[in-house]
C-alpha atoms as a PDB file:
ATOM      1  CA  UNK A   1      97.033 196.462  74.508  1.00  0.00           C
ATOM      2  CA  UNK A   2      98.406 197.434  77.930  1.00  0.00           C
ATOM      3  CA  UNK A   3      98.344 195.498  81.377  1.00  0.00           C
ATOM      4  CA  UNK A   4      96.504 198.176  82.714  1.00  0.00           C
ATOM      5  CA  UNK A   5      93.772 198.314  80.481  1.00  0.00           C
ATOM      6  CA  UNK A   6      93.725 194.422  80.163  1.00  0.00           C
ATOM      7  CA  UNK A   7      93.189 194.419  83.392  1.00  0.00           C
ATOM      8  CA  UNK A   8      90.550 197.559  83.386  1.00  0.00           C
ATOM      9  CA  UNK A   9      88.473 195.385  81.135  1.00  0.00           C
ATOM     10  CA  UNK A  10      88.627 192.279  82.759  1.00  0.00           C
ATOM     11  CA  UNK A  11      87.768 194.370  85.691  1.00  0.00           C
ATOM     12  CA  UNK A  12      84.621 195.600  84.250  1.00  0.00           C
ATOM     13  CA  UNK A  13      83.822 192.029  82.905  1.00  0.00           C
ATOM     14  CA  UNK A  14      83.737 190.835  86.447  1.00  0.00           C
ATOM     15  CA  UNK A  15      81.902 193.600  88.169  1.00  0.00           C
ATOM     16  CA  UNK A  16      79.216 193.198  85.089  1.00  0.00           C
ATOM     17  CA  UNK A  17      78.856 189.211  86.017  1.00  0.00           C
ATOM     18  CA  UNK A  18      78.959 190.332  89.836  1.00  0.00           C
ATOM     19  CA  UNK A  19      75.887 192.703  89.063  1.00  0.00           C
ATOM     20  CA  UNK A  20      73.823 190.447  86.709  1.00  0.00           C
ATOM     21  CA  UNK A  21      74.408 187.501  88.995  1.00  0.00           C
ATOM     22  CA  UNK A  22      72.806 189.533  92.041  1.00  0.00           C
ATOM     23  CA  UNK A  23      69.723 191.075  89.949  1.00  0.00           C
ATOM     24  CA  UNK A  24      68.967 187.703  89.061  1.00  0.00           C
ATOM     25  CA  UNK A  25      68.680 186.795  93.145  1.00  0.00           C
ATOM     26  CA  UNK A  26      66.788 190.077  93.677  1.00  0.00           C
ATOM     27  CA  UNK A  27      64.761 188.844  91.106  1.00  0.00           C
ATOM     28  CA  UNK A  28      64.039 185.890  92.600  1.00  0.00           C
ATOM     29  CA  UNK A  29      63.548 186.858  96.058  1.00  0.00           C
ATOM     30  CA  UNK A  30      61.470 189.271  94.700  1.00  0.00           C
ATOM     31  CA  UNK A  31      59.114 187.160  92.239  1.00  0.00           C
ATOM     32  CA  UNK A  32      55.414 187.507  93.160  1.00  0.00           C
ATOM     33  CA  UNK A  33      54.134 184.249  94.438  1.00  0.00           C
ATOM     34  CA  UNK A  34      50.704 182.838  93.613  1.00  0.00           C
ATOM     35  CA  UNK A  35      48.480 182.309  95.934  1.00  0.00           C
ATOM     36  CA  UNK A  36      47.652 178.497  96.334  1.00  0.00           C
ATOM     37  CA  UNK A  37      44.922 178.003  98.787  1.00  0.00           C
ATOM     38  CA  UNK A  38      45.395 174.396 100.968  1.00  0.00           C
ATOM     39  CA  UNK A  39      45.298 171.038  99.842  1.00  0.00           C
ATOM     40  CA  UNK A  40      41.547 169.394 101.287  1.00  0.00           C
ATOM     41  CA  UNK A  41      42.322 165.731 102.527  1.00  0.00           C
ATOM     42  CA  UNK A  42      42.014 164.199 105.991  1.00  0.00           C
ATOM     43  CA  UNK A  43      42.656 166.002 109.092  1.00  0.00           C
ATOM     44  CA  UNK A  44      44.273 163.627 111.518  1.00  0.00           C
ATOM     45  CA  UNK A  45      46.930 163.447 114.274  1.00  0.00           C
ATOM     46  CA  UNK A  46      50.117 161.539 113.119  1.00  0.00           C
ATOM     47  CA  UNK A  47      52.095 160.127 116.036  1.00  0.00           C
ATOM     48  CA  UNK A  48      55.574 160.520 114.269  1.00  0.00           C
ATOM     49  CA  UNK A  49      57.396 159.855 116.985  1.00  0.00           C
ATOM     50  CA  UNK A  50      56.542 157.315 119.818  1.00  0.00           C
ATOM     51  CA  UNK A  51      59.270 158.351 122.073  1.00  0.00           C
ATOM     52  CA  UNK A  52      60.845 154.795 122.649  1.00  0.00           C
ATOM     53  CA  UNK A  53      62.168 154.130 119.029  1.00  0.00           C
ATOM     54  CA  UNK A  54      62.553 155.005 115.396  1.00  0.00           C
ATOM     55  CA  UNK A  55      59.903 153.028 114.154  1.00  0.00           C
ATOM     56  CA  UNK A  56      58.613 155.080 111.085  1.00  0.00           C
ATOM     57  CA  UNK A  57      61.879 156.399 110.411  1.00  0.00           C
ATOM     58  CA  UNK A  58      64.667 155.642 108.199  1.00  0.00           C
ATOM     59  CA  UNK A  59      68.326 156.589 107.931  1.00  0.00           C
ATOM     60  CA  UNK A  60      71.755 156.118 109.322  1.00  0.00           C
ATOM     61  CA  UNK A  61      71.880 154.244 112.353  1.00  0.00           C
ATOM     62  CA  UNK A  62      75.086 155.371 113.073  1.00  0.00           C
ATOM     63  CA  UNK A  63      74.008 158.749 113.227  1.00  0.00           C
ATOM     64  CA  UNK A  64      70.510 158.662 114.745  1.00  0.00           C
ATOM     65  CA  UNK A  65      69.228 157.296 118.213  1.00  0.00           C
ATOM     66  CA  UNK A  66      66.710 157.916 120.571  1.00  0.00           C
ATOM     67  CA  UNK A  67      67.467 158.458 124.708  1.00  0.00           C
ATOM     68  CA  UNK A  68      64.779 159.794 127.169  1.00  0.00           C
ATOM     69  CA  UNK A  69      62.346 160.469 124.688  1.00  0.00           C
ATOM     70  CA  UNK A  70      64.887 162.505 122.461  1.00  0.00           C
ATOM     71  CA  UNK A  71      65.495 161.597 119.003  1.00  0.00           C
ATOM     72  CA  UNK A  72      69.459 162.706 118.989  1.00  0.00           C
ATOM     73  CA  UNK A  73      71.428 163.137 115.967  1.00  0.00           C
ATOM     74  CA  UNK A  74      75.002 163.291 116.254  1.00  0.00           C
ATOM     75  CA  UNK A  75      78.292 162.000 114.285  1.00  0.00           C
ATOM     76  CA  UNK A  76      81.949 162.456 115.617  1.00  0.00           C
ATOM     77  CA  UNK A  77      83.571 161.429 112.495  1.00  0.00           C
ATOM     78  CA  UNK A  78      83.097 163.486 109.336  1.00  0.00           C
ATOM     79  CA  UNK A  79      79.741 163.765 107.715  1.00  0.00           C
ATOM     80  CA  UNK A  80      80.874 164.384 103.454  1.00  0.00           C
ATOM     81  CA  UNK A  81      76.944 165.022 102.922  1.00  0.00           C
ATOM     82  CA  UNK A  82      73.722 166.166 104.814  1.00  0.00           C
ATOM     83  CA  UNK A  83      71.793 163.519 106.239  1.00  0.00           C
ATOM     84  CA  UNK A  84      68.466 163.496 107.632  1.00  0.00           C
ATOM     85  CA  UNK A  85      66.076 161.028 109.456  1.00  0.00           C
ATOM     86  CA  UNK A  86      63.400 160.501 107.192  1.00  0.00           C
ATOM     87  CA  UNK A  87      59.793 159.819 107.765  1.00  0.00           C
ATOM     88  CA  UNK A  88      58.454 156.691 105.676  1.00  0.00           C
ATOM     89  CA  UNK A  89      55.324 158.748 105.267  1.00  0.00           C
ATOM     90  CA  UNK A  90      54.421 161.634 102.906  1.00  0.00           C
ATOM     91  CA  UNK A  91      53.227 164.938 103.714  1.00  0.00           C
ATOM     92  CA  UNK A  92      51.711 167.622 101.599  1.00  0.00           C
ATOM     93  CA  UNK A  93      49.922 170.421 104.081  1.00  0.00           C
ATOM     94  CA  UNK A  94      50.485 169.702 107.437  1.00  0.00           C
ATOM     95  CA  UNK A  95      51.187 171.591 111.139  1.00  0.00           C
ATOM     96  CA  UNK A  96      54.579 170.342 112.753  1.00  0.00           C
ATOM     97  CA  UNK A  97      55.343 171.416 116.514  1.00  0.00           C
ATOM     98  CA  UNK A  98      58.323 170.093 117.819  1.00  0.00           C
ATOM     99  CA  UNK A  99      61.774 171.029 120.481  1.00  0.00           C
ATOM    100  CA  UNK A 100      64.696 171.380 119.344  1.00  0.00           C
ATOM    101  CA  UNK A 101      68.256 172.077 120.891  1.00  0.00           C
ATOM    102  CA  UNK A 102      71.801 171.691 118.992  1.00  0.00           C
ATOM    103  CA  UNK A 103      73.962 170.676 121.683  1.00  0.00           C
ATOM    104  CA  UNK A 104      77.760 170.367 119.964  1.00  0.00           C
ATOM    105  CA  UNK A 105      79.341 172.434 117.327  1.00  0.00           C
ATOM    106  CA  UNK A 106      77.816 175.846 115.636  1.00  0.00           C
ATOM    107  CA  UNK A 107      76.502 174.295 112.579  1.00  0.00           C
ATOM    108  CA  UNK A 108      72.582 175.090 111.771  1.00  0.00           C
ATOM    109  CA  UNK A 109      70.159 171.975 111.275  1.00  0.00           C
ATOM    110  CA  UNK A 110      66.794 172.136 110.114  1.00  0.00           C
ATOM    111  CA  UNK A 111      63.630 170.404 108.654  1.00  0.00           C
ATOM    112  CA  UNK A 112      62.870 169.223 105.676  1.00  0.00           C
ATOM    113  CA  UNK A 113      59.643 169.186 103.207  1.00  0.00           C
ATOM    114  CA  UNK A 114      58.215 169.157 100.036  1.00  0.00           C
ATOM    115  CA  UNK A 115      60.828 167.976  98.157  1.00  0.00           C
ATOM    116  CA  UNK A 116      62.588 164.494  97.274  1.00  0.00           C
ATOM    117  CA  UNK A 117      65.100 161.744  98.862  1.00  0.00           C
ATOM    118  CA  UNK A 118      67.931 162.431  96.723  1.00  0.00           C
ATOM    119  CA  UNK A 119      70.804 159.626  96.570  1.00  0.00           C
ATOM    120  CA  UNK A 120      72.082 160.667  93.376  1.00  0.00           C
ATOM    121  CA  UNK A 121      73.692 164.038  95.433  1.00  0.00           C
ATOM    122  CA  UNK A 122      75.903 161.336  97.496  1.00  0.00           C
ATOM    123  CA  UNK A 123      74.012 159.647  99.970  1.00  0.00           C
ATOM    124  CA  UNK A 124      71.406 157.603  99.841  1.00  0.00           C
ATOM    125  CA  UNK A 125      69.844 159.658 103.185  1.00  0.00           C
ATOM    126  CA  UNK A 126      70.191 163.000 101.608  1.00  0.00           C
ATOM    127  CA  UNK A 127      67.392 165.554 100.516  1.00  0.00           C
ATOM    128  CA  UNK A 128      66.830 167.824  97.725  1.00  0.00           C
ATOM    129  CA  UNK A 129      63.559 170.225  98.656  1.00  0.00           C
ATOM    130  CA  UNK A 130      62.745 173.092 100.857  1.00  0.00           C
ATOM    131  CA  UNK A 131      64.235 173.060 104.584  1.00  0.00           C
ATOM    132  CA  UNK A 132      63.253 175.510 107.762  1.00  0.00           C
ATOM    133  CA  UNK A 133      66.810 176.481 109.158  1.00  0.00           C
ATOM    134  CA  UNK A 134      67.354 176.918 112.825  1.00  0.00           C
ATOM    135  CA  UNK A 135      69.270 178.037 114.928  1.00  0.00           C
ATOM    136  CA  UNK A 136      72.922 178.835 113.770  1.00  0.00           C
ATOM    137  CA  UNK A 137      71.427 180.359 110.025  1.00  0.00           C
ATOM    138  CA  UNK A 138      67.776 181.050 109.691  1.00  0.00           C
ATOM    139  CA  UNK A 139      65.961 181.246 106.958  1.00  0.00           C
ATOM    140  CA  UNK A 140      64.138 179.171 103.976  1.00  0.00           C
ATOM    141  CA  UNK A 141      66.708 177.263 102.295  1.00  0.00           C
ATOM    142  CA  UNK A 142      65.972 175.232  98.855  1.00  0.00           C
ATOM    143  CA  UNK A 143      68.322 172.217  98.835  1.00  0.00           C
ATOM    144  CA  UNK A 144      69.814 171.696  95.638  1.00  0.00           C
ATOM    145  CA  UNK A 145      67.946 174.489  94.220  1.00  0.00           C
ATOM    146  CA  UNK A 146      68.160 178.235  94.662  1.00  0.00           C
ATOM    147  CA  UNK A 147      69.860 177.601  98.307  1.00  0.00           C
ATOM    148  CA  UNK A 148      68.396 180.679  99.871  1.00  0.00           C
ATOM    149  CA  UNK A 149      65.220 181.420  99.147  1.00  0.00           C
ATOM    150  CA  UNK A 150      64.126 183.566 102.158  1.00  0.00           C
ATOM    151  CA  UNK A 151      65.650 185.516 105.223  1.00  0.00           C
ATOM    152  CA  UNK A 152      64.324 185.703 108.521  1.00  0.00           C
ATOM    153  CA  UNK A 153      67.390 185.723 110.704  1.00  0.00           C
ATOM    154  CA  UNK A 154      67.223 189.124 112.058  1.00  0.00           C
ATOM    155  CA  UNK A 155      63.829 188.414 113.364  1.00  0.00           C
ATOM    156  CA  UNK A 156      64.717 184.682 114.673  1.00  0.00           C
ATOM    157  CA  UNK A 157      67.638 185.902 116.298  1.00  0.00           C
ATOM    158  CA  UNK A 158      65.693 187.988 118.893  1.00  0.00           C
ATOM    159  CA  UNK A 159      64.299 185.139 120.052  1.00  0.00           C
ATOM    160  CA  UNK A 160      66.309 182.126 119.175  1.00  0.00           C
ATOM    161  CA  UNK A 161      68.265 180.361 121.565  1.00  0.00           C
ATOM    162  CA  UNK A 162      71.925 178.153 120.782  1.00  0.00           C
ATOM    163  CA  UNK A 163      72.707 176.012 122.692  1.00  0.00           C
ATOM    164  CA  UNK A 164      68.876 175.279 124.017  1.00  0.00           C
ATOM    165  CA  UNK A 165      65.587 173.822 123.416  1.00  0.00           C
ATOM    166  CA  UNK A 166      63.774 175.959 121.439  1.00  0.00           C
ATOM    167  CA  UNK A 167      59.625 175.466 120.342  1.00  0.00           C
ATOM    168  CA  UNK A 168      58.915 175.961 117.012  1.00  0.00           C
ATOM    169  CA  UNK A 169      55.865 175.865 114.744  1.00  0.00           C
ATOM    170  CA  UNK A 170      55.729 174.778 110.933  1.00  0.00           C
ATOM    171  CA  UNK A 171      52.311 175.266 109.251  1.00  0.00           C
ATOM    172  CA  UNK A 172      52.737 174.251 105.286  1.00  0.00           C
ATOM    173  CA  UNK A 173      49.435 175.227 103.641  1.00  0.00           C
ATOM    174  CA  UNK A 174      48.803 175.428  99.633  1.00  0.00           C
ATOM    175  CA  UNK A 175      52.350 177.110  98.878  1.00  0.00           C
ATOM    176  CA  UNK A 176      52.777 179.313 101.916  1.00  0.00           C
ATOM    177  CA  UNK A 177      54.969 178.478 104.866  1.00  0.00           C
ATOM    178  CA  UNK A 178      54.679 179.669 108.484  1.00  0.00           C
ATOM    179  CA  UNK A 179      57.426 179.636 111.163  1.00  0.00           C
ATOM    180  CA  UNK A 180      56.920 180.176 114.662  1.00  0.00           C
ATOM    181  CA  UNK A 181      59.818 180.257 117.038  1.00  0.00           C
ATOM    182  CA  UNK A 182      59.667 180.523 120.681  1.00  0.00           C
ATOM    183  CA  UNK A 183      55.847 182.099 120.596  1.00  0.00           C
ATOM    184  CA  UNK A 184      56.600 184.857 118.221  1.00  0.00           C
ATOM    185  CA  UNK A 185      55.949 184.334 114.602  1.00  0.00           C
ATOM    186  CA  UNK A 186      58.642 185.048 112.575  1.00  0.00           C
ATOM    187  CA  UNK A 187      57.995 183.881 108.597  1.00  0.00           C
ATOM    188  CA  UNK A 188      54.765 183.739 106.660  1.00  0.00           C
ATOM    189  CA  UNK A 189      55.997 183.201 103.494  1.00  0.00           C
ATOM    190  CA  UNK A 190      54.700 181.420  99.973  1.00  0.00           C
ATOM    191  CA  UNK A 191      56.910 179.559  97.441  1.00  0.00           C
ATOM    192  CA  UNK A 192      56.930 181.710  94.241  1.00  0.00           C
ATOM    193  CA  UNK A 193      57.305 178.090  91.983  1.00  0.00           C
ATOM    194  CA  UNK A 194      55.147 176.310  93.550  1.00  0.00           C
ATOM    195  CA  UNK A 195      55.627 173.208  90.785  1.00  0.00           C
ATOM    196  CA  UNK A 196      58.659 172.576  93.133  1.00  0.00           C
ATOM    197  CA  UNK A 197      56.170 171.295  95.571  1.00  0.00           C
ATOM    198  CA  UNK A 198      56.006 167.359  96.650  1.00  0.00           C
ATOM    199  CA  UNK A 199      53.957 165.383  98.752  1.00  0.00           C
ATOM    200  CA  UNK A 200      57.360 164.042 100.446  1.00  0.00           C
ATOM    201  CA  UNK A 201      58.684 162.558 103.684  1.00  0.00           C
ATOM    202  CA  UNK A 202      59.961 165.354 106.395  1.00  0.00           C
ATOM    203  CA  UNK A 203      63.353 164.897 107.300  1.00  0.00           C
ATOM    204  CA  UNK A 204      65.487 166.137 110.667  1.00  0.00           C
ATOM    205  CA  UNK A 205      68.994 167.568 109.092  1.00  0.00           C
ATOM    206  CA  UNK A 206      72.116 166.663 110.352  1.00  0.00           C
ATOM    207  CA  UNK A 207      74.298 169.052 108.492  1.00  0.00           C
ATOM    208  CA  UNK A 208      77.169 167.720 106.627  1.00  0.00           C
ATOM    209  CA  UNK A 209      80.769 168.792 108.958  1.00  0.00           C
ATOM    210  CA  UNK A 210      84.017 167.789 109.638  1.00  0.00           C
ATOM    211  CA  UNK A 211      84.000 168.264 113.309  1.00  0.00           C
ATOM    212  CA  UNK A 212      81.401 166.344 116.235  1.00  0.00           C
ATOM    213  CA  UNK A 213      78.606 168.104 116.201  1.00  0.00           C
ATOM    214  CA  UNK A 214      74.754 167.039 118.217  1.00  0.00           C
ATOM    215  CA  UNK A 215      71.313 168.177 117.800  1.00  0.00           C
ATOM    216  CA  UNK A 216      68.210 166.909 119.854  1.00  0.00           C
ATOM    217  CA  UNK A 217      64.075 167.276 118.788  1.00  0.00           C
ATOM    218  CA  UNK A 218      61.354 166.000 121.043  1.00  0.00           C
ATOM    219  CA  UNK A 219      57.465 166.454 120.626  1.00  0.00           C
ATOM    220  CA  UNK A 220      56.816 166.400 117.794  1.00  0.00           C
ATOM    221  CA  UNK A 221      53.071 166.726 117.071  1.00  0.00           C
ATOM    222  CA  UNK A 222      52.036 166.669 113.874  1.00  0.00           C
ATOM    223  CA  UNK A 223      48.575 167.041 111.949  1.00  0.00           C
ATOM    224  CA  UNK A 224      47.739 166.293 108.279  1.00  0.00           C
ATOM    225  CA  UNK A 225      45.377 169.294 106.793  1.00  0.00           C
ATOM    226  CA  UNK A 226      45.029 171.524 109.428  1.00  0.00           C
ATOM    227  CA  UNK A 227      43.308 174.502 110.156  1.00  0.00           C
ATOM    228  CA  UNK A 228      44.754 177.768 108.974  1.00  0.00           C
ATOM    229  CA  UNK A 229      45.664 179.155 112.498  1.00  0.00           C
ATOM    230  CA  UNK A 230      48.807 179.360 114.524  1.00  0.00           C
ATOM    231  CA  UNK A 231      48.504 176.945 117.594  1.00  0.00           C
ATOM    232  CA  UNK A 232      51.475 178.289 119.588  1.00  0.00           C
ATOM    233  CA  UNK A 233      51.590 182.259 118.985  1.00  0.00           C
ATOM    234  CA  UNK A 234      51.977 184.039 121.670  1.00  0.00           C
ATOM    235  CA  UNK A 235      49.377 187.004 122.387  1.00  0.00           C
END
């Protein structure tokens, strides 16, 4: 057999592995999802956050403080896996409106739900579930798991801002996800698996790097079971 059609084959191979591999995304992104109506349980206001401290939290202390009412993550040595601030708490359906400005470096950071603590990926602080993105990368992201599971960047980007505080809206309902950024919904999307949802703590990522890097949230109101409207939609 020649090099050239050696190669021609091994060629083909490749493109054929290249194709099936992105069908099966299309696929996925694709897959009708059920529609699971919300979880009933009690609607309440959680103060998360009391603006002095962590208490309610865990993770890193050498990663996560609080200044001014800000919880701040930041590292300046290099962070081998994501870490997050974890609530003690568990959350199924909830609303989440919260600030949020990354201050140093371009990497995205995001929150995290419905899914696990996960130490066996290499920290004892790191996450395995679904995660909002913002602001570097948009999008739906499942950690540990399909990575990304749905694109909204073109739409965020309109609106998004850097390097400053920008006001976002979660509501998790039944398996569907909405994102509001800055007034202007952007996502209103349901999990197509929705066995992958836990009741599960909500974590603040800070993205695993090799350079400083800073990100800030304050607010951070948060209700258990709430109603099915969007709070902070602009008309």
């Amino acid at each position: 057999m020649s090099h050239l059609l050696r190669w021609c084959m091994c060629f083909a191979f490749a493109v054929g592995l290249i194709a099936l591999s992105t069908a099966e995304t299309n696929a996925q992104e694709n897959k009708e999802a059920p529609v699971v109506p919300p979880r009933q349980g009690k609607r309440e206001k959680v103060r998360i956050f009391d603006g002095k401290s962590l208490d309610g939290w865990i993770g890193h202390p050498q990663y996560w403080s609080v200044k001014d009412g800000v919880i701040i993550g930041k590292n300046t040595d290099k962070v081998p896996v994501s870490n997050y601030l974890l609530t003690e708490r568990k959350f199924s359906d909830f609303r989440l409106i919260f600030e949020s400005k990354l201050v140093t470096s371009e990497m995205h950071s995001g929150i995290a739900m419905w899914g696990r603590i996960a130490p066996d990926q290499g920290d004892k602080f790191t996450y395995a579930g679904h995660l909002v993105m913002y602001p570097s990368g948009y999008g739906f992201h499942d950690l540990y798991g399909r990575k990304n599971i749905h694109n909204n960047g073109e739409a965020a980007k309109k609106v998004g801002k850097q390097h400053d505080w920008n006001k976002m809206e979660i509501l998790a309902q039944g398996n569907r996800i909405r994102f509001v950024l800055n007034g202007t919904l952007i996502s209103d999307w349901r999990e197509p698996e929705p066995d992958r949802i836990k009741e599960a703590p909500i974590g603040l990522q800070l993205h695993s790097n090799q350079v400083p890097q800073e990100i800030q949230w304050k607010g951070l109101e948060l209700e258990t079971f709430p109603e099915d409207k969007l709070l902070t939609v602009k008309e």
